[in-house]
N, C-alpha and C. Protein backbone atom coordinates (compact mmCIF):
# COMPACT_ATOMS: atom_id res chain seq x y z
N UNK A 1 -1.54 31.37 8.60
CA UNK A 1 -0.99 31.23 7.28
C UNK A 1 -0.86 32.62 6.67
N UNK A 2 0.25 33.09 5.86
CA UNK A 2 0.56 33.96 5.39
C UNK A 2 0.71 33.67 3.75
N UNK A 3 0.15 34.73 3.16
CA UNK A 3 0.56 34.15 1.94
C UNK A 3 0.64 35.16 1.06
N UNK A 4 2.25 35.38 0.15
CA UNK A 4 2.94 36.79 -0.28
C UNK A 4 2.83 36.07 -1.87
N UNK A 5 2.84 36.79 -2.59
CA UNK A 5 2.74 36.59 -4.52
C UNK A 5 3.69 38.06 -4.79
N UNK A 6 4.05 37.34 -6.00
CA UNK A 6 5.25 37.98 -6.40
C UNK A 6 5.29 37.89 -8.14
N UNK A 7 3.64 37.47 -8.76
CA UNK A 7 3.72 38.04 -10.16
C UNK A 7 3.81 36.32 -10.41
N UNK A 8 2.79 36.11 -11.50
CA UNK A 8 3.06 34.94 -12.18
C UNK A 8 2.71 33.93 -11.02
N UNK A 9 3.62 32.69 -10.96
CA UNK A 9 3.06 31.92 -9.53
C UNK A 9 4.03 31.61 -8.92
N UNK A 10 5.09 32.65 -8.84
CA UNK A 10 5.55 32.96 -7.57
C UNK A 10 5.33 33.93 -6.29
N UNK A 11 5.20 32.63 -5.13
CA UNK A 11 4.98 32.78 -3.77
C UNK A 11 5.68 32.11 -2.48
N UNK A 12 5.09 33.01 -1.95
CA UNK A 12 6.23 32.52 -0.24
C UNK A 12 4.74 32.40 0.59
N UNK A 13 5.09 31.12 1.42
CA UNK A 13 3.71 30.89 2.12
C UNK A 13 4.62 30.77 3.52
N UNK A 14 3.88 31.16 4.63
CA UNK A 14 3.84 30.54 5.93
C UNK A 14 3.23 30.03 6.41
N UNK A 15 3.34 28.83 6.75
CA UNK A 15 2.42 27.92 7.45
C UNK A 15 2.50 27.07 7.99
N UNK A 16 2.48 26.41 9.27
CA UNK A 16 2.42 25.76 10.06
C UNK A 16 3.88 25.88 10.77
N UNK A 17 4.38 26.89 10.79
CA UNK A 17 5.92 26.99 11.57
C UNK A 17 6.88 27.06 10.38
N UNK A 18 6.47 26.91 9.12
CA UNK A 18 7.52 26.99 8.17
C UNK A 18 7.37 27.73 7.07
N UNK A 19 8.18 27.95 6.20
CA UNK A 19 8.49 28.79 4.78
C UNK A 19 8.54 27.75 3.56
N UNK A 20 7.85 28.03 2.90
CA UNK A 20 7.31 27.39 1.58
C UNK A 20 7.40 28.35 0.25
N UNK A 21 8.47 28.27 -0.64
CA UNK A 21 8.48 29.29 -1.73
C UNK A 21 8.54 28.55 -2.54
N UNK A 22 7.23 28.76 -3.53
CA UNK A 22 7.23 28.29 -5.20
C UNK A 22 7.51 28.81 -5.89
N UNK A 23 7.80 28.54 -6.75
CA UNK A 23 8.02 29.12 -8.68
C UNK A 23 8.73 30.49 -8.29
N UNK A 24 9.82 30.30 -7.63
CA UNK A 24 10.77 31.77 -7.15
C UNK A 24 10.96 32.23 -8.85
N UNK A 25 11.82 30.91 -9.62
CA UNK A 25 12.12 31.91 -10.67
C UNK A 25 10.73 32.47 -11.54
N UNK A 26 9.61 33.08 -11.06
CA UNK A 26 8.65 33.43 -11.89
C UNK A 26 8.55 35.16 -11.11
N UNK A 27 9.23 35.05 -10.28
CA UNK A 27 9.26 36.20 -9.52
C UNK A 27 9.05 37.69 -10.54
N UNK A 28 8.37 38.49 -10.88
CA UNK A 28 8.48 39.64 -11.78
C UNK A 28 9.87 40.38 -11.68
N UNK A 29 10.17 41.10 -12.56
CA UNK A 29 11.29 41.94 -12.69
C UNK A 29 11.65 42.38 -11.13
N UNK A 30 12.81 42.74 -11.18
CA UNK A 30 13.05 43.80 -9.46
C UNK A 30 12.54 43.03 -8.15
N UNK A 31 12.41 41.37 -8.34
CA UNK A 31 12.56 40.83 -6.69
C UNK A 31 13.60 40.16 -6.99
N UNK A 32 14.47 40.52 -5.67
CA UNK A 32 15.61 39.51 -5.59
C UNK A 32 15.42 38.22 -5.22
N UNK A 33 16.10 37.35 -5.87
CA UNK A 33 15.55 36.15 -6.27
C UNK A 33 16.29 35.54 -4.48
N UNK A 34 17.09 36.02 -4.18
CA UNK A 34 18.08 35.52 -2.89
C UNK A 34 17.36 35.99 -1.92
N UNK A 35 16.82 37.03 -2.00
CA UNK A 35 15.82 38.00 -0.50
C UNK A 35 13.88 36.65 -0.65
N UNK A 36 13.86 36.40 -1.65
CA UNK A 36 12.75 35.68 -1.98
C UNK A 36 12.78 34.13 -1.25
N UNK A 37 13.99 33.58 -1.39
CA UNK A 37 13.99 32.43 -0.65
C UNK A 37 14.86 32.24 0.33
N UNK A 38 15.32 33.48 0.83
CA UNK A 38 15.93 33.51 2.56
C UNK A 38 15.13 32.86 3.19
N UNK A 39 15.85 32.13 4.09
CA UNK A 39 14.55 31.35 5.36
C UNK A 39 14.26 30.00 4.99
N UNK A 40 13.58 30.15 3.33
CA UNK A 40 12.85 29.34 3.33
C UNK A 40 13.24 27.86 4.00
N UNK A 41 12.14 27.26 4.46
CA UNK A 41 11.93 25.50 4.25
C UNK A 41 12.10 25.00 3.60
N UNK A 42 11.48 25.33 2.81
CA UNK A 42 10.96 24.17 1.04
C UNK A 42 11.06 25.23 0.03
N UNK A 43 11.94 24.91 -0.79
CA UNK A 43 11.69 25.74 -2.42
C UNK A 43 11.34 24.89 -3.50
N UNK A 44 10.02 24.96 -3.89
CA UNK A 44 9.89 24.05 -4.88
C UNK A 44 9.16 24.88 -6.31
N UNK A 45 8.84 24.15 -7.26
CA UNK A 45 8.33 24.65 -8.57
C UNK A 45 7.02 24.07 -8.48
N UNK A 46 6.05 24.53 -8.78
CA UNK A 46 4.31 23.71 -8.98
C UNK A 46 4.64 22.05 -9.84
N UNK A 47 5.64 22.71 -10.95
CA UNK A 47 6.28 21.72 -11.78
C UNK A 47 7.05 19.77 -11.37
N UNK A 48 7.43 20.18 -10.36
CA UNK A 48 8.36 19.34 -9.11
C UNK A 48 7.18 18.01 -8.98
N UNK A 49 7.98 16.75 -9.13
CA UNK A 49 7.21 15.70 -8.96
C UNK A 49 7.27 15.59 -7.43
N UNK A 50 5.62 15.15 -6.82
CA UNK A 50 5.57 15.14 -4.93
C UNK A 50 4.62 13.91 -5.28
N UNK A 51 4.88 13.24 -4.40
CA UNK A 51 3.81 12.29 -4.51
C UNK A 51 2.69 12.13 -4.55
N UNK A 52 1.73 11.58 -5.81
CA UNK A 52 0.50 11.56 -6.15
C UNK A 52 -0.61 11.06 -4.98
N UNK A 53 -1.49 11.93 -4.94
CA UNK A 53 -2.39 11.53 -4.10
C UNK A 53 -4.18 11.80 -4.93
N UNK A 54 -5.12 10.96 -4.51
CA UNK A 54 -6.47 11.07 -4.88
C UNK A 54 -7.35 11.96 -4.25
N UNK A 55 -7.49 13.58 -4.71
CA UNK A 55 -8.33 14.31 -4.05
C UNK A 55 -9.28 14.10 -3.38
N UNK A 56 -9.76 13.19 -4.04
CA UNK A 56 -11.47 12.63 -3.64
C UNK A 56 -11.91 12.18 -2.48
N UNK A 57 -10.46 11.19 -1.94
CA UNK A 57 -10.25 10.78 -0.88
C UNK A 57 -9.36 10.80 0.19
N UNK A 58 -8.69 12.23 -0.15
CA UNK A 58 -7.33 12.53 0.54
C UNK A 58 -7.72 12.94 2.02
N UNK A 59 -7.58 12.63 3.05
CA UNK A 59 -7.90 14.06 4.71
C UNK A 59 -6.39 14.01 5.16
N UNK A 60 -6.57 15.74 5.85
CA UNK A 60 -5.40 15.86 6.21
C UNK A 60 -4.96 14.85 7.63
N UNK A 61 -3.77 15.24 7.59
CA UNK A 61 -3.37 14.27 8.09
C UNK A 61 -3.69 14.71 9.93
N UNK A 62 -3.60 14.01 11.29
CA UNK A 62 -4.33 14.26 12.68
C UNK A 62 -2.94 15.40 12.81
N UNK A 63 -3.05 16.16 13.75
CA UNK A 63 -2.52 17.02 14.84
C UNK A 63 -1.64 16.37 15.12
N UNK A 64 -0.23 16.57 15.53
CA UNK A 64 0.69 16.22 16.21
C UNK A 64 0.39 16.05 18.27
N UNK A 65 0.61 15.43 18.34
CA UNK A 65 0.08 14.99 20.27
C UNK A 65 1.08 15.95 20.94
N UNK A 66 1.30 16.64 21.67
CA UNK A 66 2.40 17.59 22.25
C UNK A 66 3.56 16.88 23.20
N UNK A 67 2.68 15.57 23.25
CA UNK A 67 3.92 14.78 23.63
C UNK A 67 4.92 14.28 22.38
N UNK A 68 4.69 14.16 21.42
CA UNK A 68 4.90 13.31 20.40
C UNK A 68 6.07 14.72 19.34
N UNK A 69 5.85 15.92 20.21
CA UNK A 69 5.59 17.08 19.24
C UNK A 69 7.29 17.11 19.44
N UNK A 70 7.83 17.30 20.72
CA UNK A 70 9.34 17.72 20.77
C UNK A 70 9.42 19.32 20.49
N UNK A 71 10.79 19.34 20.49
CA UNK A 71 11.25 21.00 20.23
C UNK A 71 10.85 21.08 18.98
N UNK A 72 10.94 20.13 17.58
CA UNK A 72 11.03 20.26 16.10
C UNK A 72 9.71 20.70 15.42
N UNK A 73 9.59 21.26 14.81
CA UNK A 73 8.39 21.61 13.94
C UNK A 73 8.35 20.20 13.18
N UNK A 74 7.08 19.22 12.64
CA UNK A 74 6.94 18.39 12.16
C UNK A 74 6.70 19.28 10.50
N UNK A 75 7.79 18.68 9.82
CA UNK A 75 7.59 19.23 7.86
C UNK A 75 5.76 18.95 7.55
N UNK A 76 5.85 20.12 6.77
CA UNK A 76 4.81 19.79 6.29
C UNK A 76 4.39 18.97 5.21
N UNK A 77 3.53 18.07 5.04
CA UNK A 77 3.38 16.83 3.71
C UNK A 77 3.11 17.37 2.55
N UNK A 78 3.32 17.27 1.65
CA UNK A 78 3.01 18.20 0.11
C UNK A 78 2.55 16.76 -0.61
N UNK A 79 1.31 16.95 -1.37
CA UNK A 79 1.16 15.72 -2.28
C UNK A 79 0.91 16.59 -3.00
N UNK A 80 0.68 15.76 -4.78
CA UNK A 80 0.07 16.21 -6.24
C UNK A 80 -1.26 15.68 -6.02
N UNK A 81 -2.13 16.31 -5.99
CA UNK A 81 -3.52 16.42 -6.47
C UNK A 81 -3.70 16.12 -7.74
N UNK A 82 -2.62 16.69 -8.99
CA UNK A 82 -3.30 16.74 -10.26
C UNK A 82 -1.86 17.60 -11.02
N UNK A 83 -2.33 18.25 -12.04
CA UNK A 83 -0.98 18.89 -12.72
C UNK A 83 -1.14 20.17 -12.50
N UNK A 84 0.35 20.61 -12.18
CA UNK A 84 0.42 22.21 -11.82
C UNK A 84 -0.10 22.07 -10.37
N UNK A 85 -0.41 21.55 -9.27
CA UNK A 85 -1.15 21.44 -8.26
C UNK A 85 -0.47 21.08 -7.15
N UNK A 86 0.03 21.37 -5.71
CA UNK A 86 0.45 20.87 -4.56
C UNK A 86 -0.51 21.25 -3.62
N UNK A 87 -0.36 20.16 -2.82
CA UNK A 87 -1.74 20.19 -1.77
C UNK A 87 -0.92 20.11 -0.26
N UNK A 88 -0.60 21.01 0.29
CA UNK A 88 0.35 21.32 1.72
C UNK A 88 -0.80 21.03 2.87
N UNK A 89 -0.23 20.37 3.81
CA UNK A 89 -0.71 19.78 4.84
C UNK A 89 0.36 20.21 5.98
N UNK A 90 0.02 21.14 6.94
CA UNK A 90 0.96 21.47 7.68
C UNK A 90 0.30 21.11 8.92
N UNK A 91 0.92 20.83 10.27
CA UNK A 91 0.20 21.30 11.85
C UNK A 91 0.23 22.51 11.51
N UNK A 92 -1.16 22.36 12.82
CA UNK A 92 -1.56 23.89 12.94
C UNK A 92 -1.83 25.27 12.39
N UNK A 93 -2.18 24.83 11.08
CA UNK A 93 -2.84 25.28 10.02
C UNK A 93 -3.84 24.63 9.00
N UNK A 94 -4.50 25.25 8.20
CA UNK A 94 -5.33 24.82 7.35
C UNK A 94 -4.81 24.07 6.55
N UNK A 95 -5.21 23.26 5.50
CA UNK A 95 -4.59 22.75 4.93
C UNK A 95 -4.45 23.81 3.11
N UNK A 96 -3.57 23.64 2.50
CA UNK A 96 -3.44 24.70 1.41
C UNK A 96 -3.33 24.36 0.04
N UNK A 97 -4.28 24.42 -1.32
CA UNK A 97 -3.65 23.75 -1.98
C UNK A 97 -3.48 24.86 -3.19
N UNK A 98 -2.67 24.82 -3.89
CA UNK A 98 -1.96 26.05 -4.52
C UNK A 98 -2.30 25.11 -5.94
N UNK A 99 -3.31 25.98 -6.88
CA UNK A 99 -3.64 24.93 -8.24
C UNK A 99 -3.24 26.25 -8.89
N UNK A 100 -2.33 25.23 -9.93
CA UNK A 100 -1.50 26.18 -11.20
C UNK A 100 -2.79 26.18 -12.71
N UNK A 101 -2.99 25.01 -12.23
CA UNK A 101 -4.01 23.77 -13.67
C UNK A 101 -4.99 23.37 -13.04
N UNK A 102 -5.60 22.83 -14.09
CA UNK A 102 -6.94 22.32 -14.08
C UNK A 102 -7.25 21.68 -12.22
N UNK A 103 -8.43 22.25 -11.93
CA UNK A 103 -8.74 21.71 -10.88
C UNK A 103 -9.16 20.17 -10.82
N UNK A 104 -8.30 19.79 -9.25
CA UNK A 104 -8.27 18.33 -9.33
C UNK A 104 -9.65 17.75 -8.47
N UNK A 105 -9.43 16.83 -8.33
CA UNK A 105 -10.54 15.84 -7.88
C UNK A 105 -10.69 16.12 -6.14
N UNK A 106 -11.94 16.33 -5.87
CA UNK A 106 -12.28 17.29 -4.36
C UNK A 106 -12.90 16.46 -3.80
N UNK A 107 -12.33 16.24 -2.48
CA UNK A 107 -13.43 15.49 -1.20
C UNK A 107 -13.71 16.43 -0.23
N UNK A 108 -13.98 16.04 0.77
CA UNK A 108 -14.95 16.68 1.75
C UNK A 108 -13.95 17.47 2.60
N UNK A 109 -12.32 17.50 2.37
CA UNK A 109 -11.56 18.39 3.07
C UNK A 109 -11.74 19.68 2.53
N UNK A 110 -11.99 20.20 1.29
CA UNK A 110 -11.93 21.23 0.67
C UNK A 110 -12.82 21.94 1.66
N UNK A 111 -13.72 21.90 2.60
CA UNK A 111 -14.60 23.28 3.39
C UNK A 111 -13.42 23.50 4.24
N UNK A 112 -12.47 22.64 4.52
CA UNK A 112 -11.57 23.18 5.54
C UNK A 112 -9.89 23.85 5.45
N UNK A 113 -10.49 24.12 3.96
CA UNK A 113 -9.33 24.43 3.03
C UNK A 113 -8.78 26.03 2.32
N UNK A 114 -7.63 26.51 2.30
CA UNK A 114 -7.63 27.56 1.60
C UNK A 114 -6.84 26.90 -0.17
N UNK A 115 -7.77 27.63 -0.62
CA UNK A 115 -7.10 27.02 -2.48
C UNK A 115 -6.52 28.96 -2.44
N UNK A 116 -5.59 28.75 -3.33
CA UNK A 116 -4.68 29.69 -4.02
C UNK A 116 -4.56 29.45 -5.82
N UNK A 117 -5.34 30.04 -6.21
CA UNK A 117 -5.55 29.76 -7.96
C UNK A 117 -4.02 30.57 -8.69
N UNK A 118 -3.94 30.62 -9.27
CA UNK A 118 -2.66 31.36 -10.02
C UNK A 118 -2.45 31.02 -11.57
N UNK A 119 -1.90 31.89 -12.23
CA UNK A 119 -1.87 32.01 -13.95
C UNK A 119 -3.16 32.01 -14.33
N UNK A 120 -3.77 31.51 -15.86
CA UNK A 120 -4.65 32.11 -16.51
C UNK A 120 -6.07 31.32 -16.19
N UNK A 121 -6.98 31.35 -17.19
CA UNK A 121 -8.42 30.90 -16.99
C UNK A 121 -8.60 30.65 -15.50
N UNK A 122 -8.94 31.63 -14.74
CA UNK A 122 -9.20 31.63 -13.38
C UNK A 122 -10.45 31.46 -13.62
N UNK A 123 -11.27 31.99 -14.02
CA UNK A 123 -12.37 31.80 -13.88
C UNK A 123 -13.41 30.75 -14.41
N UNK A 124 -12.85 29.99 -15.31
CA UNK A 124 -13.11 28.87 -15.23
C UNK A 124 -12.50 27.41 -14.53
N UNK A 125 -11.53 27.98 -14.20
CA UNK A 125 -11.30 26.89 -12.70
C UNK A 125 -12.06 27.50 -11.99
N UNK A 126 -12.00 28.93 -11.83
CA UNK A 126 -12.99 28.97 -10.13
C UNK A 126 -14.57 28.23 -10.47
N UNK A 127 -14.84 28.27 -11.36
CA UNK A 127 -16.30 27.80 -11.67
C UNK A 127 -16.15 26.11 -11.09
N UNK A 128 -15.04 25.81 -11.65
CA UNK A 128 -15.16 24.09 -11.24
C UNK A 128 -14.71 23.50 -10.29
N UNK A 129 -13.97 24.76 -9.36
CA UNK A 129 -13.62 24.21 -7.78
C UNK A 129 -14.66 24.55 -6.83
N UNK A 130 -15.74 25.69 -7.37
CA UNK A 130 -16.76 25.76 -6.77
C UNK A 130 -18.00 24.40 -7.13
N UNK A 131 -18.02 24.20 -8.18
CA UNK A 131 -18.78 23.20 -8.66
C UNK A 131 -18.46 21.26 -7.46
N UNK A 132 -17.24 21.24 -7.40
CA UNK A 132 -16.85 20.37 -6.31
C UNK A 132 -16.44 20.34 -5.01
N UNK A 133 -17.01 22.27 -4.30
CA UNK A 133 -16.96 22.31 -3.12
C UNK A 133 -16.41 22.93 -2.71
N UNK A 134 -17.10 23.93 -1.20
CA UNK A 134 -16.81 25.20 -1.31
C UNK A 134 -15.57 25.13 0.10
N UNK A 135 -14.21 25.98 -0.59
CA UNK A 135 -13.64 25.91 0.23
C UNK A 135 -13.60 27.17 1.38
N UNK A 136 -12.60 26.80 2.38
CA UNK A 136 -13.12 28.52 3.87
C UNK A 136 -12.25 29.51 2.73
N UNK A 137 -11.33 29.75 2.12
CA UNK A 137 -11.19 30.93 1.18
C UNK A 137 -10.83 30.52 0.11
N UNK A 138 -10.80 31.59 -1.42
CA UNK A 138 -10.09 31.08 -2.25
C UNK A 138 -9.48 32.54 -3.10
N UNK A 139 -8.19 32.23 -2.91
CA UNK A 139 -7.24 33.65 -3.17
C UNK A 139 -6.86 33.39 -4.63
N UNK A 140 -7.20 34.71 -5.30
CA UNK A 140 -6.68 34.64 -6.75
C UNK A 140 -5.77 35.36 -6.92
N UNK A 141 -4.95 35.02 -7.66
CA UNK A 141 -3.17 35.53 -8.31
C UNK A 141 -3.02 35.54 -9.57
N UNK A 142 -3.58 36.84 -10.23
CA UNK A 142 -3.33 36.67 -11.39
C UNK A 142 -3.38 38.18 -11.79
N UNK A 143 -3.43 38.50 -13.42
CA UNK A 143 -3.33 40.02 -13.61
C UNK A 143 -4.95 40.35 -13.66
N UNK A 144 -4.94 41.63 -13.51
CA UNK A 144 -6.40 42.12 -12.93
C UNK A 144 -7.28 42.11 -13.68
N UNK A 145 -6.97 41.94 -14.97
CA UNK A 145 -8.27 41.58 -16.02
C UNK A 145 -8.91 39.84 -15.85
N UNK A 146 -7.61 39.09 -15.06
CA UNK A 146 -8.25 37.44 -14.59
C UNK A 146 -8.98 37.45 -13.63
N UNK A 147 -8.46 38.24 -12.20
CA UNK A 147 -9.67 38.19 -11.41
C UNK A 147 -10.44 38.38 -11.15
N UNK A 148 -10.46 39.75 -12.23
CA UNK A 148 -12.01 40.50 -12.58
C UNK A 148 -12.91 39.72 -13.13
N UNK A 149 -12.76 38.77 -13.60
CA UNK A 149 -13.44 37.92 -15.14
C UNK A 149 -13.60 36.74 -13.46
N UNK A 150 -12.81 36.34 -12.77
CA UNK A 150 -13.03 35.43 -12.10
C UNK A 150 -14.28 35.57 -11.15
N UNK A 151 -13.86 36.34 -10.61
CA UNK A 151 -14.95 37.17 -9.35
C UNK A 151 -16.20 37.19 -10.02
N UNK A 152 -16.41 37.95 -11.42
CA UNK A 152 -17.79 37.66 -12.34
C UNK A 152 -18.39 36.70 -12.20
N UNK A 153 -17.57 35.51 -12.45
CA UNK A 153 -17.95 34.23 -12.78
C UNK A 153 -18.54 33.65 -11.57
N UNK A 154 -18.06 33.93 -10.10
CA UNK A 154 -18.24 32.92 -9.42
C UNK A 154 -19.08 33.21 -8.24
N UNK A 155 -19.02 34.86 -8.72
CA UNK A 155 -19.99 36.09 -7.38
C UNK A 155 -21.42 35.17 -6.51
N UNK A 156 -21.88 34.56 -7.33
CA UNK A 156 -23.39 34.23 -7.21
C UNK A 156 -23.11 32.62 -6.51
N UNK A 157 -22.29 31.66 -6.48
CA UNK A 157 -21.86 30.74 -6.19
C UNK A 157 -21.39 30.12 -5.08
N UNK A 158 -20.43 31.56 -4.28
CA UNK A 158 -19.81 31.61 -3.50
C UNK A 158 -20.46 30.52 -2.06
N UNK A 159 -21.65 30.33 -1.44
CA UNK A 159 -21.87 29.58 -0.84
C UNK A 159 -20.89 29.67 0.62
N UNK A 160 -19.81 31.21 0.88
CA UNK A 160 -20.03 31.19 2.20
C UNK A 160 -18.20 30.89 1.96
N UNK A 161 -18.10 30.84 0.73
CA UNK A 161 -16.35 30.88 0.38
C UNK A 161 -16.00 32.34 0.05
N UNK A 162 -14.72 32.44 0.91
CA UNK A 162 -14.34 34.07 1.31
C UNK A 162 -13.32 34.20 -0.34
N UNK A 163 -13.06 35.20 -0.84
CA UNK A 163 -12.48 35.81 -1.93
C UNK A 163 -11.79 36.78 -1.58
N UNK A 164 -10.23 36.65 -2.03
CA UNK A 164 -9.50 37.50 -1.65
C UNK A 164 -8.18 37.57 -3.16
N UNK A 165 -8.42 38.54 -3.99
CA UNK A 165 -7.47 38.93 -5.10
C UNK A 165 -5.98 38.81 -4.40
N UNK A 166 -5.02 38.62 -4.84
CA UNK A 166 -3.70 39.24 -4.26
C UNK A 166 -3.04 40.57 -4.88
N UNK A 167 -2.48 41.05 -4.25
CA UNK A 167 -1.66 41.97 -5.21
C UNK A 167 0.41 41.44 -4.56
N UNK A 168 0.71 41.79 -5.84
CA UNK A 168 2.19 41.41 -5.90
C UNK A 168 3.18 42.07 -4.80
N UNK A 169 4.12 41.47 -3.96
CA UNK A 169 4.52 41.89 -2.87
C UNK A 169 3.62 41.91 -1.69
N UNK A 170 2.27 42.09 -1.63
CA UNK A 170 1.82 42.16 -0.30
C UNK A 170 1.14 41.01 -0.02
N UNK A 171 1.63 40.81 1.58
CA UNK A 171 0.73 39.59 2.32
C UNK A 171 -0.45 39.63 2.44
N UNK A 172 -0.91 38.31 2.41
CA UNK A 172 -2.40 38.42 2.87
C UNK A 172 -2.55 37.43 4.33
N UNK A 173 -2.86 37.48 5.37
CA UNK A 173 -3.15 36.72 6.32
C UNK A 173 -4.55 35.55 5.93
N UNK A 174 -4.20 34.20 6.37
CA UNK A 174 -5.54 33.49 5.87
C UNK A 174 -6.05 32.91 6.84
């Protein structure tokens, strides 16, 4: 999984064989909005109705069988967790859930999970996605006085969940 931020909560993800770009138009000044979603798979907004699903009790979905697999990359499933929130389920990757808002309702997939936080009060979401379970990373996207205040908040908590700030334009491998 690859995962590029571009200011605000626009991002381009790779994962599981495909291109996933959100909230393109949030892109900061000086990215081309056309170079931003070349390629892509899926362009969607955090905003975009996907079908509702119950955190609590959501697992990703099994592996594709390699018989079953063909030449095609199988799409990846996107549900709503909650508001501002998509929860990407790809093969052959982690599963990813990109929270704009209030953190949603967490089951026992979240240890096998990368969360991507983005826009403001990071640090009190990070307090309450740690509070319902610690995921394998959790990447913050925001301006550097949020993740500073975030990282504060959640330093002592962490329980073995990796932290990784983004900065705008550059990838992070997950």
């Amino acid at each position: 999984m690859k995962i590029t931020w571009f200011g605000q909560s626009a991002l381009r993800i790779h994962l599981g064989g495909q291109v996933v770009v959100i909230d393109a138009g949030q892109a900061n000044a000086g990215v081309d909005q056309g170079e931003l979603r070349s390629g892509a798979d899926i362009v969607l907004a955090l905003d975009d109705p996907q079908p509702k699903v119950d955190g609590s009790t959501w697992k990703p979905r099994p592996a594709q069988r390699l018989l079953e697999a063909g030449e095609q990359t199988r799409p990846v499933d996107m549900w709503s967790p909650g508001q501002r929130s998509v929860l990407i389920d790809p093969d052959e990757d982690m599963p990813l859930l990109v929270a704009g808002g209030p953190v949603p309702a967490l089951g026992r997939w979240i240890e096998r999970t990368v969360v991507l936080m983005v826009g403001s009060d990071l640090a009190e979401r990070a307090q309450a996605l740690l509070a319902g379970g610690a995921p394998r990373l959790l990447a913050l996207a925001a301006e550097e006085r949020e993740v500073d205040a975030a990282i504060g908040a959640i330093r002592d908590r962490l329980d073995g969940t990796g932290v990784v700030a983004l900065e705008p334009g550059l990838a992070v491998e997950a």
